[in-house]
C-alpha atoms as a PDB file:
ATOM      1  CA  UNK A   1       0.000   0.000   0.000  1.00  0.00           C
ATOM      2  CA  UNK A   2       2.937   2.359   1.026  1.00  0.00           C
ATOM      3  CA  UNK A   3       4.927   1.640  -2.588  1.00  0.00           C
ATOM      4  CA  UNK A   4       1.093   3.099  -4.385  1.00  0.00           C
ATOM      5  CA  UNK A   5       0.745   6.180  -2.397  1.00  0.00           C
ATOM      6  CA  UNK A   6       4.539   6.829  -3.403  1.00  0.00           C
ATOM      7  CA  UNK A   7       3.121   7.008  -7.178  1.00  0.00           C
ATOM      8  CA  UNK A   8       0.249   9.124  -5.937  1.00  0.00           C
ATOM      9  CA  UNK A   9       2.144  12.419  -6.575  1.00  0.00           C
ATOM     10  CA  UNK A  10       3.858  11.319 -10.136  1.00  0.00           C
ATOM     11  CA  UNK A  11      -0.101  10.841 -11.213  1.00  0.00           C
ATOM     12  CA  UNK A  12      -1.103  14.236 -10.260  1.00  0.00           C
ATOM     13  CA  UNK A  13       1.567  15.679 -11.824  1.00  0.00           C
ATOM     14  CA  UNK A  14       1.574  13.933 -15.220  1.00  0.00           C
ATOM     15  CA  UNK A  15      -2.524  14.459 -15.068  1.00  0.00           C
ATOM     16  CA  UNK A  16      -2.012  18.494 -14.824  1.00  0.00           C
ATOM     17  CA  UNK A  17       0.866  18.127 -17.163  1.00  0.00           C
ATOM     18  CA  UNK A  18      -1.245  17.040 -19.819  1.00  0.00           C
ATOM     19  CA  UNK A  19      -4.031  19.198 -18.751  1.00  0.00           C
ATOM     20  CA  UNK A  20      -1.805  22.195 -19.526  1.00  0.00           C
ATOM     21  CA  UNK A  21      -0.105  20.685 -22.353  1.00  0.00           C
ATOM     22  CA  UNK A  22      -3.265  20.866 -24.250  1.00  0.00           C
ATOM     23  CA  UNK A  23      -4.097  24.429 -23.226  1.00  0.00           C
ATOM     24  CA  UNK A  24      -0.868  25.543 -25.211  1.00  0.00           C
ATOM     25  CA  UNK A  25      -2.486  25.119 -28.036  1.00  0.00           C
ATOM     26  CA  UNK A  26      -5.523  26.770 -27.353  1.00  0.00           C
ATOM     27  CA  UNK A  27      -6.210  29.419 -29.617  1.00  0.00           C
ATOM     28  CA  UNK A  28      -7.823  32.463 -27.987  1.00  0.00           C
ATOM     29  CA  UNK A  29      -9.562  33.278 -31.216  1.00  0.00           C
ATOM     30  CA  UNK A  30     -11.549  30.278 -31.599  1.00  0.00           C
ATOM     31  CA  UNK A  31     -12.715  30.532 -28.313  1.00  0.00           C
ATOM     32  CA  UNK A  32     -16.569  30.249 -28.054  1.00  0.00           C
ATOM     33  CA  UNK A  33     -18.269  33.740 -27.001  1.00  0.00           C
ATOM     34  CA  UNK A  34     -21.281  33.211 -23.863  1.00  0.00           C
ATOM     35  CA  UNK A  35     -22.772  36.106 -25.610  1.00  0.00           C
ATOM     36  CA  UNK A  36     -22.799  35.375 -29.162  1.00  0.00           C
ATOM     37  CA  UNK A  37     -26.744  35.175 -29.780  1.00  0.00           C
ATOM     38  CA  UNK A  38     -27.946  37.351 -27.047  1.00  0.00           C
ATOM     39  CA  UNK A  39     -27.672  41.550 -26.466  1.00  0.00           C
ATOM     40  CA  UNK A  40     -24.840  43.831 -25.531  1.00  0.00           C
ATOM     41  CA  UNK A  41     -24.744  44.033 -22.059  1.00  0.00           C
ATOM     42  CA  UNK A  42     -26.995  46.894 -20.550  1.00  0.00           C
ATOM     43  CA  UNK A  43     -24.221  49.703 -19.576  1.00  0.00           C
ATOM     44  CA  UNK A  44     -24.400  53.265 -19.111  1.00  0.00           C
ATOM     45  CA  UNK A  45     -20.562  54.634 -19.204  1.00  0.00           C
ATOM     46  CA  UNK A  46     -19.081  57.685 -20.085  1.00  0.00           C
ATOM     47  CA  UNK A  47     -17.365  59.000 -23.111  1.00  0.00           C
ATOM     48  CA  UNK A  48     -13.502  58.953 -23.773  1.00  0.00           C
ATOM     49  CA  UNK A  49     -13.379  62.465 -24.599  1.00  0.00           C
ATOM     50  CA  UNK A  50     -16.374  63.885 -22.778  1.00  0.00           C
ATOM     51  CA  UNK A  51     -16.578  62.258 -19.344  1.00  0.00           C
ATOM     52  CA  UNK A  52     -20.097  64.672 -18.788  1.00  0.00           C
ATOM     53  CA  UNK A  53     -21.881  62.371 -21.874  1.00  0.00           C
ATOM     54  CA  UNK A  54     -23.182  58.941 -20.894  1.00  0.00           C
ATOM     55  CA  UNK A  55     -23.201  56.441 -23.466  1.00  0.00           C
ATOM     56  CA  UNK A  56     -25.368  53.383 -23.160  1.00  0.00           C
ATOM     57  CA  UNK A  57     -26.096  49.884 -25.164  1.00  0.00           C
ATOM     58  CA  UNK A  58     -29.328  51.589 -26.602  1.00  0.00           C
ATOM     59  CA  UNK A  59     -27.316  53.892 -28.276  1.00  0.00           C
ATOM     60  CA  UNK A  60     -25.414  50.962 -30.592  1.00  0.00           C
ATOM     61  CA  UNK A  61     -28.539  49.548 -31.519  1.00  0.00           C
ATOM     62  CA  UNK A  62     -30.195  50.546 -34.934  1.00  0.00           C
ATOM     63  CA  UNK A  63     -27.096  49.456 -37.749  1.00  0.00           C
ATOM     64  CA  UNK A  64     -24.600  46.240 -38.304  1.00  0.00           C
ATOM     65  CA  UNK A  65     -21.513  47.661 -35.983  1.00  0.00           C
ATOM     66  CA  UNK A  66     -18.155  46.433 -34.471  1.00  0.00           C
ATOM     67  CA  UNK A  67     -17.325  46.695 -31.050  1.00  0.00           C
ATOM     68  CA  UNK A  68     -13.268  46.896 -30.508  1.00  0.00           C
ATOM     69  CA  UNK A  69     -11.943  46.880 -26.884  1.00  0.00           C
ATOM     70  CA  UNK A  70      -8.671  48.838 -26.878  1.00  0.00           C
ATOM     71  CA  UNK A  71      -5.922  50.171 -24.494  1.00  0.00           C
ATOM     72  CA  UNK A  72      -3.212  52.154 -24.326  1.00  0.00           C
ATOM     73  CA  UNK A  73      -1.228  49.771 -22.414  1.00  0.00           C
ATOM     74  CA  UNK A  74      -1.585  47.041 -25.730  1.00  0.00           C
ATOM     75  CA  UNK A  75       0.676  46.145 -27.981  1.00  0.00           C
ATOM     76  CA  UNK A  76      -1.810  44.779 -29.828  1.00  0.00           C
ATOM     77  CA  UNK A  77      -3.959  47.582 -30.121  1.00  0.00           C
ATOM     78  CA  UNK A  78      -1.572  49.723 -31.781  1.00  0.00           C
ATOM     79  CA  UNK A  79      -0.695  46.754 -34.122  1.00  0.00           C
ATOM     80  CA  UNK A  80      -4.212  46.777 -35.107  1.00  0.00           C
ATOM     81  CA  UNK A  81      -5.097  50.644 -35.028  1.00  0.00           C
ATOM     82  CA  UNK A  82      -3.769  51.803 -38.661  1.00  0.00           C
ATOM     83  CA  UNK A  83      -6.081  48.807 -40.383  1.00  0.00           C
ATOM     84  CA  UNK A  84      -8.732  50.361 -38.084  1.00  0.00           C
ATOM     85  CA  UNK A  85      -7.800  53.648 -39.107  1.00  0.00           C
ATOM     86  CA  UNK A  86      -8.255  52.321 -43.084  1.00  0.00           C
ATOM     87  CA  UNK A  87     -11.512  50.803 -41.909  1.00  0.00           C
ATOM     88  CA  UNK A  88     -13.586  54.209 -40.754  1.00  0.00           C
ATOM     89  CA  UNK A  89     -12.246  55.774 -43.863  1.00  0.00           C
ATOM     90  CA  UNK A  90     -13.925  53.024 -45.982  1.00  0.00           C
ATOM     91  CA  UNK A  91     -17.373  53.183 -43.881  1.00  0.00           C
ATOM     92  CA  UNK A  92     -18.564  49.879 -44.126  1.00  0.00           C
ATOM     93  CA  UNK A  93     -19.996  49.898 -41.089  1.00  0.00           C
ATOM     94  CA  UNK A  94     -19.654  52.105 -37.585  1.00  0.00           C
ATOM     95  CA  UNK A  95     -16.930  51.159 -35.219  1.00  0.00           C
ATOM     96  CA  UNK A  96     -17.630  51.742 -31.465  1.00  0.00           C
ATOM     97  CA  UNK A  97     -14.414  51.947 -29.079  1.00  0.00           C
ATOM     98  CA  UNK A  98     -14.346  50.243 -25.804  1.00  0.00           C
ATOM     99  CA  UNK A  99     -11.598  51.901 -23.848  1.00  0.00           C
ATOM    100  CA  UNK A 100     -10.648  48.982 -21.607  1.00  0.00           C
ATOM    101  CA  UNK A 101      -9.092  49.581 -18.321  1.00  0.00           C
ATOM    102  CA  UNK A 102      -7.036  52.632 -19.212  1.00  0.00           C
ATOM    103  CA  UNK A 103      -6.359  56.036 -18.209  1.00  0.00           C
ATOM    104  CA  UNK A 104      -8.427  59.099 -19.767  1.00  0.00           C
ATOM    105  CA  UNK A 105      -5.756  61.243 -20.797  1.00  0.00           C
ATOM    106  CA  UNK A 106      -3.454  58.839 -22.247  1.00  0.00           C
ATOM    107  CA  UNK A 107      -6.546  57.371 -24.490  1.00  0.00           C
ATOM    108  CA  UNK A 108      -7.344  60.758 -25.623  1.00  0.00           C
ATOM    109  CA  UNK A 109      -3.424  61.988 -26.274  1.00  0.00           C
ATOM    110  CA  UNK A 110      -3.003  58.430 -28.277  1.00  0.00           C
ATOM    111  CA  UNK A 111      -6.227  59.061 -30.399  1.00  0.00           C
ATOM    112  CA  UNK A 112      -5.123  62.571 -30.891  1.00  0.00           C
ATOM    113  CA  UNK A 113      -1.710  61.646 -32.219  1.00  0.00           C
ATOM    114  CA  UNK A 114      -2.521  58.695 -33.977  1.00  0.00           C
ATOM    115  CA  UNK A 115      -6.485  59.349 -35.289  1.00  0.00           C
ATOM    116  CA  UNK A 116      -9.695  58.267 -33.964  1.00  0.00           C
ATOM    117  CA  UNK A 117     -11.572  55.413 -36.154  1.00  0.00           C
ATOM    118  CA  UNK A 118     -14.286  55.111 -33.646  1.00  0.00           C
ATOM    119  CA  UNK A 119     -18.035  55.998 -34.013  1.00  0.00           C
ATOM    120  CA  UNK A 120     -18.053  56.480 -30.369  1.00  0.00           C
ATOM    121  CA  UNK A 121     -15.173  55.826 -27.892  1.00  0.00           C
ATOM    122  CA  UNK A 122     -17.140  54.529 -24.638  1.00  0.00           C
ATOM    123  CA  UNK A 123     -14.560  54.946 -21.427  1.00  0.00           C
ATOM    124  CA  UNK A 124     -14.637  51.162 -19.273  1.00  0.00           C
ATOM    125  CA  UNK A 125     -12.196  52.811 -16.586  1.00  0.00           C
ATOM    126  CA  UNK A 126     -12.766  49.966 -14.653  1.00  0.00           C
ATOM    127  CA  UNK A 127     -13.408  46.996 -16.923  1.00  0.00           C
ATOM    128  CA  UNK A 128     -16.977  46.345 -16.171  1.00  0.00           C
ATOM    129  CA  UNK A 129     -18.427  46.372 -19.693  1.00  0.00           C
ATOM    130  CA  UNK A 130     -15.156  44.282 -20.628  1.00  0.00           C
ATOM    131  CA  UNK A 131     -16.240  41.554 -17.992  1.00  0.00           C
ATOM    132  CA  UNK A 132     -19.454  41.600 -19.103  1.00  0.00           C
ATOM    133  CA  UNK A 133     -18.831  40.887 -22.650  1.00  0.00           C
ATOM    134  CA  UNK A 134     -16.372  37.826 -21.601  1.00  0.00           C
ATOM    135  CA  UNK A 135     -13.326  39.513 -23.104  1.00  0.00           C
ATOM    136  CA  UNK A 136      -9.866  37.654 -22.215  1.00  0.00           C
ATOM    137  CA  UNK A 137      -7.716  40.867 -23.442  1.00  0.00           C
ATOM    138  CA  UNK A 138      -6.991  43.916 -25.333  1.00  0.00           C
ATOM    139  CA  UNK A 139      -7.633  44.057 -28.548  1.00  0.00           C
ATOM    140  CA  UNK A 140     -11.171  41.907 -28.945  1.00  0.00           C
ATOM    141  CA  UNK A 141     -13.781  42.562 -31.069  1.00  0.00           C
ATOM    142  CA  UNK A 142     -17.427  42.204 -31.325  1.00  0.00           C
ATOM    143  CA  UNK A 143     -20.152  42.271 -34.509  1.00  0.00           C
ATOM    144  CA  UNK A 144     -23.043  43.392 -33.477  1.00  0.00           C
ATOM    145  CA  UNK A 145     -26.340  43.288 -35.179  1.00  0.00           C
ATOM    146  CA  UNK A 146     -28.655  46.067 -36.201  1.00  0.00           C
ATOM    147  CA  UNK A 147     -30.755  44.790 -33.211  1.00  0.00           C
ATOM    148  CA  UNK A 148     -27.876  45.297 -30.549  1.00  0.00           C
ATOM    149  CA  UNK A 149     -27.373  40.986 -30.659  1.00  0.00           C
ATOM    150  CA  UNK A 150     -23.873  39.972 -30.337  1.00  0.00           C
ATOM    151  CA  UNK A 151     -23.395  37.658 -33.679  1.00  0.00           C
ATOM    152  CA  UNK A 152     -19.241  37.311 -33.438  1.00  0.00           C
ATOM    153  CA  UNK A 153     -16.286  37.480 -31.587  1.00  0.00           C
ATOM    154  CA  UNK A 154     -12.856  37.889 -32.727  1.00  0.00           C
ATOM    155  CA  UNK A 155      -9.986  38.233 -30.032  1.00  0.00           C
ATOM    156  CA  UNK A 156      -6.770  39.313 -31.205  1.00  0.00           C
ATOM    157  CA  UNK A 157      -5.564  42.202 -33.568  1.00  0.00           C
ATOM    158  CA  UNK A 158      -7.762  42.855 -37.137  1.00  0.00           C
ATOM    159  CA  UNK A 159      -5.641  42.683 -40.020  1.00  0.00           C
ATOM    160  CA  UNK A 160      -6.276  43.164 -43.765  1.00  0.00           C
ATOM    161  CA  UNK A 161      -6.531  38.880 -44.280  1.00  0.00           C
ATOM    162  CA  UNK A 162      -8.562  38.615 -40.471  1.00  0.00           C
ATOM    163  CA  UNK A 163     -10.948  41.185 -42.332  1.00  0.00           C
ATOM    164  CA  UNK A 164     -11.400  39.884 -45.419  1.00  0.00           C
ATOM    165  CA  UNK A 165     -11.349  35.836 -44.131  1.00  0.00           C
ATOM    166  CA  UNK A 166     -13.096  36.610 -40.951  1.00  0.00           C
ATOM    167  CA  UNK A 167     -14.928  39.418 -40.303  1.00  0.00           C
ATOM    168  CA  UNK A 168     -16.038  40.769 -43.484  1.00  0.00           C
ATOM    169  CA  UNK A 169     -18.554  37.743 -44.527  1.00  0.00           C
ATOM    170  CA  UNK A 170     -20.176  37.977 -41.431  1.00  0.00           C
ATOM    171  CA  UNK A 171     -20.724  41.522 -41.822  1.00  0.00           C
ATOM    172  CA  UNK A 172     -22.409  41.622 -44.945  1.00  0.00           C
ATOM    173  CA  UNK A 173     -24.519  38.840 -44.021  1.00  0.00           C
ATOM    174  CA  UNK A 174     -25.593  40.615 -41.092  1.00  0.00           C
ATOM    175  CA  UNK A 175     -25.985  43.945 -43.177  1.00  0.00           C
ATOM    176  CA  UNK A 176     -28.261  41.754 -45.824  1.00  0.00           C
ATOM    177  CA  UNK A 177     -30.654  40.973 -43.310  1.00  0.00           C
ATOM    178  CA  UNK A 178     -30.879  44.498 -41.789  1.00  0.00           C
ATOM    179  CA  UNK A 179     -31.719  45.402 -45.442  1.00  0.00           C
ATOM    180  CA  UNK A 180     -34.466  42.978 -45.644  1.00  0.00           C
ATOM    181  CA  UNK A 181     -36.078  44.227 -42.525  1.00  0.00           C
ATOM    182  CA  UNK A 182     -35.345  47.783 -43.487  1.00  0.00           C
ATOM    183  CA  UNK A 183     -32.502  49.236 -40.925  1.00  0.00           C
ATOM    184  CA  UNK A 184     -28.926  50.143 -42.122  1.00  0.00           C
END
């Protein structure tokens, strides 16, 4: 009895071994979204660049539209923020910012130097809306229906092939069916 409780500890660590073995290969991207299918969580926040206007989920509602959660602090994010820059020059479709977990003045100095390719730039100081959507990290994004229903979620950085692979059939399907029921 004393030689199996010896191997006791080997099993537990070969079990969680292979339990985070397969996690390595995990990709965050694939990862199934909670909310895909049901509404953008109800949130009243303020605005990057005017903290006296409150933005809420009502106010997304009405067109096809991405949601991007950004930060300063993300490499990521500034990876991804020329392609977003190309994308609210092309105006396929309104962009809405989620600042995520970032400081006011340093969101506002970056867009300022850099440009602003969002719609509206909602502030998430403390991550609430962020947690509420499920999101595992800076830069995520979210396509949102002309009804204000979560359809997709990307996480990672949008890039020209990500758009065109990705993102971009999913959009126009969604914008087809906003046509037939007569939104934008």
């Amino acid at each position: 009895m004393k030689k199996v409780l010896l191997f006791v500890p080997l099993i537990l660590f070969l079990g969680m071994g292979v339990f985070l073995y397969q996690g390595l290969f995990l990709n965050p991207q694939k990862l199934d979204s909670a909310l895909e299918g049901k509404p953008v969580p109800a949130f009243s926040l303020e605005k990057v660049e005017t903290p006296d206007e409150l933005i809420s989920n009502q106010d997304l509602k009405g067109q096809v539209s991405m949601l991007n959660v950004w930060a300063t602090w993300c490499p990521s994010c500034k990876y991804e923020h020329p392609f977003l820059m190309k994308l609210a020059r092309q105006n396929i479709l309104p962009i809405y910012g989620i600042n995520y977990r970032d400081e006011r003045a340093m969101a506002v100095d970056e867009l300022g130097k850099k440009g602003d390719p969002y719609n509206i730039n909602i502030y998430d100081k403390e991550g609430r809306l962020g947690l509420d959507l499920g999101v595992y990290g800076a830069p995520e994004s979210f396509i949102v229906d002309h009804h204000g229903i979560i359809r997709f979620r990307f996480a990672g950085p949008i890039d020209q092939s990500v758009w065109d692979e990705t993102l971009l059939p999913v959009i126009r399907e969604l914008q087809a069916d906003a046509a037939k029921d007569g939104a934008s």
